[in-house]
N, C-alpha and C. Protein backbone atom coordinates (compact mmCIF):
# COMPACT_ATOMS: atom_id res chain seq x y z
N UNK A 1 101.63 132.41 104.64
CA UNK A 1 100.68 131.37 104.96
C UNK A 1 101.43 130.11 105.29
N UNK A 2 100.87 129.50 106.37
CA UNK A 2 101.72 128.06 106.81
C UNK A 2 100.71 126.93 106.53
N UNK A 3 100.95 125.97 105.89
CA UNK A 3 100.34 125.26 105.35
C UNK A 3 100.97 123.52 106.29
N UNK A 4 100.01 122.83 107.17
CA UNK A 4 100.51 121.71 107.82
C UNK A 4 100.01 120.74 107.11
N UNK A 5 101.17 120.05 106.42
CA UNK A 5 100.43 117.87 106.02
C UNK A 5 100.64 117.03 106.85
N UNK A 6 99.41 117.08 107.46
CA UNK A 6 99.22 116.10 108.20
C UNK A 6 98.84 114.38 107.80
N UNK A 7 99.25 113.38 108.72
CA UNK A 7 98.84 112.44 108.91
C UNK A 7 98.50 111.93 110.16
N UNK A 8 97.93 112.41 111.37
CA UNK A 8 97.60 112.33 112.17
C UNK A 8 95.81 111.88 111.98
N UNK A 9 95.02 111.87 111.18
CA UNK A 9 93.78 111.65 111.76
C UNK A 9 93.19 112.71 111.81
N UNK A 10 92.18 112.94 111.38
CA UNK A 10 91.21 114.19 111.81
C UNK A 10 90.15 113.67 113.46
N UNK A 11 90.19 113.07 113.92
CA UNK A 11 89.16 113.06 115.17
C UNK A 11 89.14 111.86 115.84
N UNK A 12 89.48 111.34 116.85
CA UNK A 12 89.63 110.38 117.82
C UNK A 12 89.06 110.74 118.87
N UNK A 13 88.27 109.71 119.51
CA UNK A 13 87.79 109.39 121.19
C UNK A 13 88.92 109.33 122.23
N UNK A 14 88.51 110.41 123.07
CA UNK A 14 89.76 110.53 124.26
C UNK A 14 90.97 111.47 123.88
N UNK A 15 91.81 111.74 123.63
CA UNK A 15 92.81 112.74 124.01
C UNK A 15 93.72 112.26 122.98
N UNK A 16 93.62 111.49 121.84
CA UNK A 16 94.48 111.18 121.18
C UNK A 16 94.73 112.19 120.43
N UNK A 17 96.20 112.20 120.01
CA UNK A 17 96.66 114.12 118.99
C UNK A 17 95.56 113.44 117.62
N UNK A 18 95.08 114.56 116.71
CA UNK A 18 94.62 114.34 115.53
C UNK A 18 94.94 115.94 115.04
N UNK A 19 94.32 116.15 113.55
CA UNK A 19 94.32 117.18 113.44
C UNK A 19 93.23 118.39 114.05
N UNK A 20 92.38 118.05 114.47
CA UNK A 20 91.04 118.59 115.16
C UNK A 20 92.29 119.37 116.80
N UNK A 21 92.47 118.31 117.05
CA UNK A 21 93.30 118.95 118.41
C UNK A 21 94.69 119.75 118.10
N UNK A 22 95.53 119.61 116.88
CA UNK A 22 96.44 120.05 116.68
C UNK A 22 96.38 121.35 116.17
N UNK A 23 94.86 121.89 115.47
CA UNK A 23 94.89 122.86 115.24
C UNK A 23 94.47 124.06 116.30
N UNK A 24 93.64 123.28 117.02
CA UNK A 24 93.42 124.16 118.24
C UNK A 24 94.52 124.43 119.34
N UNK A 25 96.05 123.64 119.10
CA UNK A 25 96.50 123.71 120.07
C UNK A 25 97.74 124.85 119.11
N UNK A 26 97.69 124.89 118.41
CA UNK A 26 98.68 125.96 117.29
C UNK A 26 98.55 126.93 117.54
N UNK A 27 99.80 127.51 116.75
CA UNK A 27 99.87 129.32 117.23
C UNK A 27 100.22 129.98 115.69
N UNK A 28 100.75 129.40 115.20
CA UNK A 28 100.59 129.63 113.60
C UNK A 28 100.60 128.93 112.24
N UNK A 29 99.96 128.00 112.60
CA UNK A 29 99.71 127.08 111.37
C UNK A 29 98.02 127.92 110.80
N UNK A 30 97.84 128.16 109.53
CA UNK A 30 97.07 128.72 108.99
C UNK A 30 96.06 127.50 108.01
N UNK A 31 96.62 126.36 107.30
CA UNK A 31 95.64 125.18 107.01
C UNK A 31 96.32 124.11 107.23
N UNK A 32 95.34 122.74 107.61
CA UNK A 32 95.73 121.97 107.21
C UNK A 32 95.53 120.97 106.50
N UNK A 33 96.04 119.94 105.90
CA UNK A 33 95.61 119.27 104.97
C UNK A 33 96.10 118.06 105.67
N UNK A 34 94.70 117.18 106.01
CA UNK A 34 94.91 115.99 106.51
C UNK A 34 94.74 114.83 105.94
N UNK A 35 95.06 113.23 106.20
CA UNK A 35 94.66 112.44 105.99
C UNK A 35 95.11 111.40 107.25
N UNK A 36 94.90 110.10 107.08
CA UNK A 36 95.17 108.88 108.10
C UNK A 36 93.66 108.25 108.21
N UNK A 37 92.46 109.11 108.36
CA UNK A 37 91.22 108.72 109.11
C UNK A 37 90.43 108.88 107.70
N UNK A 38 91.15 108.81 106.42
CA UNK A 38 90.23 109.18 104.93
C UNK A 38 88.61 109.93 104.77
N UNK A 39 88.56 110.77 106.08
CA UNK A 39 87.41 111.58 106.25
C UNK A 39 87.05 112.50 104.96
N UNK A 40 85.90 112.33 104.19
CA UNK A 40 85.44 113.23 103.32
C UNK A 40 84.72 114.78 103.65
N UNK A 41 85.76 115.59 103.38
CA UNK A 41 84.74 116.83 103.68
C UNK A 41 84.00 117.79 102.40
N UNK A 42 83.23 118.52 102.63
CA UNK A 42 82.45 118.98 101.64
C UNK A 42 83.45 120.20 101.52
N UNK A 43 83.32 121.14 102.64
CA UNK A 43 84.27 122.17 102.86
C UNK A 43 85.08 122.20 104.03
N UNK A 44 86.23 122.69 103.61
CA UNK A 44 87.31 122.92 105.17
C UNK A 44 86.15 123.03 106.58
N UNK A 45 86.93 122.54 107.47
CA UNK A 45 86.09 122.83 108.94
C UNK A 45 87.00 124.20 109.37
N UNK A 46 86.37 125.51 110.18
CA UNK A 46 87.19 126.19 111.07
C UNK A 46 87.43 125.89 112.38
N UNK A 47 88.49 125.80 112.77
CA UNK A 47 89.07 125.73 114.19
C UNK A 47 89.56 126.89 114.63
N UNK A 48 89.15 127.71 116.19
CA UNK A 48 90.41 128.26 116.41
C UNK A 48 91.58 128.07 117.42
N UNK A 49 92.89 128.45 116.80
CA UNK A 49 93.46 127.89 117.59
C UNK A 49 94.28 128.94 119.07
N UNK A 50 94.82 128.54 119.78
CA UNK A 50 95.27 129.12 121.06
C UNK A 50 95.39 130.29 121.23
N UNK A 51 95.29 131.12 120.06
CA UNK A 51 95.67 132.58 120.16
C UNK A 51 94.08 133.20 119.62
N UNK A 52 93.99 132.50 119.19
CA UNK A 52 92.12 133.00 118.70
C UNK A 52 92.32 133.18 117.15
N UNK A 53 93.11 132.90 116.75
CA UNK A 53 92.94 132.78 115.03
C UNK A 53 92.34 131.46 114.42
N UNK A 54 91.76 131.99 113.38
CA UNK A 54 91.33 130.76 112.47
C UNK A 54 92.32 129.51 111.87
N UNK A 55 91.92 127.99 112.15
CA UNK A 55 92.68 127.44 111.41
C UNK A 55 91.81 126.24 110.69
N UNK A 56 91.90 126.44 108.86
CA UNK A 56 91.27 125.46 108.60
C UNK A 56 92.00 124.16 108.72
N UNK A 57 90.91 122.98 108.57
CA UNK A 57 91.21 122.00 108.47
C UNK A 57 90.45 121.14 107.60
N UNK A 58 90.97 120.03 106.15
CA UNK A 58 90.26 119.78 105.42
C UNK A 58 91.08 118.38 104.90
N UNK A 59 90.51 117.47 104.39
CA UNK A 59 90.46 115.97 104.05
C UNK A 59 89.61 116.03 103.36
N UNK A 60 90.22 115.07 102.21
CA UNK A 60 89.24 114.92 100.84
C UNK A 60 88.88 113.30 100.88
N UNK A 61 89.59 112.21 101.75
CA UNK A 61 89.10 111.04 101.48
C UNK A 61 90.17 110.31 101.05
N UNK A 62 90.07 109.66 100.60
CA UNK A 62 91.27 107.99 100.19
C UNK A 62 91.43 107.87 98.65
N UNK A 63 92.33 107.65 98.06
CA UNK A 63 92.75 106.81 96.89
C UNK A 63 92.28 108.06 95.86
N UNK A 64 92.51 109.28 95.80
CA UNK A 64 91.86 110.13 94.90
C UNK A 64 90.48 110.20 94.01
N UNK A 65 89.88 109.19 94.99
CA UNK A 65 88.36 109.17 94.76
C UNK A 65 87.75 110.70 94.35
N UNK A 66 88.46 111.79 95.57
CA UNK A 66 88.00 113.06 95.26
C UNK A 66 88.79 113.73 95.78
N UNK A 67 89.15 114.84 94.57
CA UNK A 67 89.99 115.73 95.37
C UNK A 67 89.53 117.46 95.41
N UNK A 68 90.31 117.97 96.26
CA UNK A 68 89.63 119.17 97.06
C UNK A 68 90.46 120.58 96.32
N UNK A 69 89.92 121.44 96.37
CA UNK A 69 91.13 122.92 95.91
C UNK A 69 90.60 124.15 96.87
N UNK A 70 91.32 124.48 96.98
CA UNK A 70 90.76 126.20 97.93
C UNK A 70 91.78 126.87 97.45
N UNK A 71 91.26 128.03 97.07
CA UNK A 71 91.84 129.04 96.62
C UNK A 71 91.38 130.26 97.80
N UNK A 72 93.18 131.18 97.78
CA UNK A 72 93.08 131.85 98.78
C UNK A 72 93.32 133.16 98.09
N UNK A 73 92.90 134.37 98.54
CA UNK A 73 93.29 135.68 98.19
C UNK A 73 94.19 136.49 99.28
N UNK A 74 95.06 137.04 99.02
CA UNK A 74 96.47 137.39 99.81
C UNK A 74 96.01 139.14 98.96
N UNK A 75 95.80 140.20 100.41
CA UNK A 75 95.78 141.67 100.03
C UNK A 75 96.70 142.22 100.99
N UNK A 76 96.99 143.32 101.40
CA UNK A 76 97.72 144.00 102.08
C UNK A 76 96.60 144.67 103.53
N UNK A 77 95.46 144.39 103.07
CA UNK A 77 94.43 144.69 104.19
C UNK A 77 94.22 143.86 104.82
N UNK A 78 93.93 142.72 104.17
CA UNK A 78 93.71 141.38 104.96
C UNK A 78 94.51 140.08 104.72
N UNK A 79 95.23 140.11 105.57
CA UNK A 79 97.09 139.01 104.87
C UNK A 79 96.09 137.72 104.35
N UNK A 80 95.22 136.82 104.12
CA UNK A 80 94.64 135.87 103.65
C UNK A 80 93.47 135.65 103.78
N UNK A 81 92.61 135.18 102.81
CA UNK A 81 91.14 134.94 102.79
C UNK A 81 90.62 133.99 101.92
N UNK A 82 90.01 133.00 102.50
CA UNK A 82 89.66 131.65 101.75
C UNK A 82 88.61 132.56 101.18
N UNK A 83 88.82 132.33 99.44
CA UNK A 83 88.12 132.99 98.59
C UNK A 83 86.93 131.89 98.40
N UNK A 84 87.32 130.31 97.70
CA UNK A 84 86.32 129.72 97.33
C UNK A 84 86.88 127.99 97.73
N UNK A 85 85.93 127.16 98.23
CA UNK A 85 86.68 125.83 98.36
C UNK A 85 85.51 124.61 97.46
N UNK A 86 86.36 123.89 96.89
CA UNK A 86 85.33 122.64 96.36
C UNK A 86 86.10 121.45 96.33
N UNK A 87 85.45 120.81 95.98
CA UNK A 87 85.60 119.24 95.74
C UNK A 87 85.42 118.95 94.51
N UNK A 88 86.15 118.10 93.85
CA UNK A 88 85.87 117.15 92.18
C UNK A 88 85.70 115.81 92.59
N UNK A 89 84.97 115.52 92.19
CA UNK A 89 84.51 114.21 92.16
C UNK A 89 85.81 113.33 90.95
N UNK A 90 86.18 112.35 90.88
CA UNK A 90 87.06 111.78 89.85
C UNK A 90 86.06 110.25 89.57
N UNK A 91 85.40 110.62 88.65
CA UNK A 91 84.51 109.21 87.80
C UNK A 91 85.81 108.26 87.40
N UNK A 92 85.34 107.30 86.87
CA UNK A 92 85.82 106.18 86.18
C UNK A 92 85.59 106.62 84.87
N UNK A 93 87.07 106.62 83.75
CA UNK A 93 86.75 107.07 82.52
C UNK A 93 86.27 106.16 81.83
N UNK A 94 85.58 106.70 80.66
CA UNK A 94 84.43 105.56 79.64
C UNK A 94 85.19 105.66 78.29
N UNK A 95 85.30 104.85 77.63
CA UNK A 95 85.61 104.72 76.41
C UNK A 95 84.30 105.13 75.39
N UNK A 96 84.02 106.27 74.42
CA UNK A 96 82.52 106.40 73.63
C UNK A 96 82.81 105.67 72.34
């Protein structure tokens, strides 16, 4: 599995590289994990890229407000499979 950290941006007007275009323009990057544009996602977006494979792409947002996990399953039938993806919310701790 190839895993890209990006800081490019997930999505710009006009032709600028982001990760939205970088994954479609790939040949084997399998996720990526973006930031620059602190876009919140619920779940990874799919892209595919130049060869016709899947590539996610996912941003959790700014300052660890919230952070994201995906867990993948790796078999011998099917080399990878996004099993489950979420988000945690991170509150402000309270003193009781």
């Amino acid at each position: 599995m190839v895993i890209c950290l990006s800081h490019l941006g997930f999505r710009y007007s006009g032709n600028k590289v982001s990760d939205e275009i970088f994954a479609s323009q790939s040949e084997n990057i399998d996720l990526i994990i973006g930031g620059h544009t602190h876009t919140f996602f619920d779940k990874p977006l799919v892209y595919k890229n130049k060869i016709g494979d899947d590539v996610l792409v996912n941003q959790v947002g700014w300052s660890g407000i919230i952070l994201g996990r995906l867990d993948f399953e790796f078999s011998k039938s099917k080399n990878k499979n996004l099993r489950k993806s979420h988000t945690v919310v991170i509150g402000k701790k309270t003193r009781e």
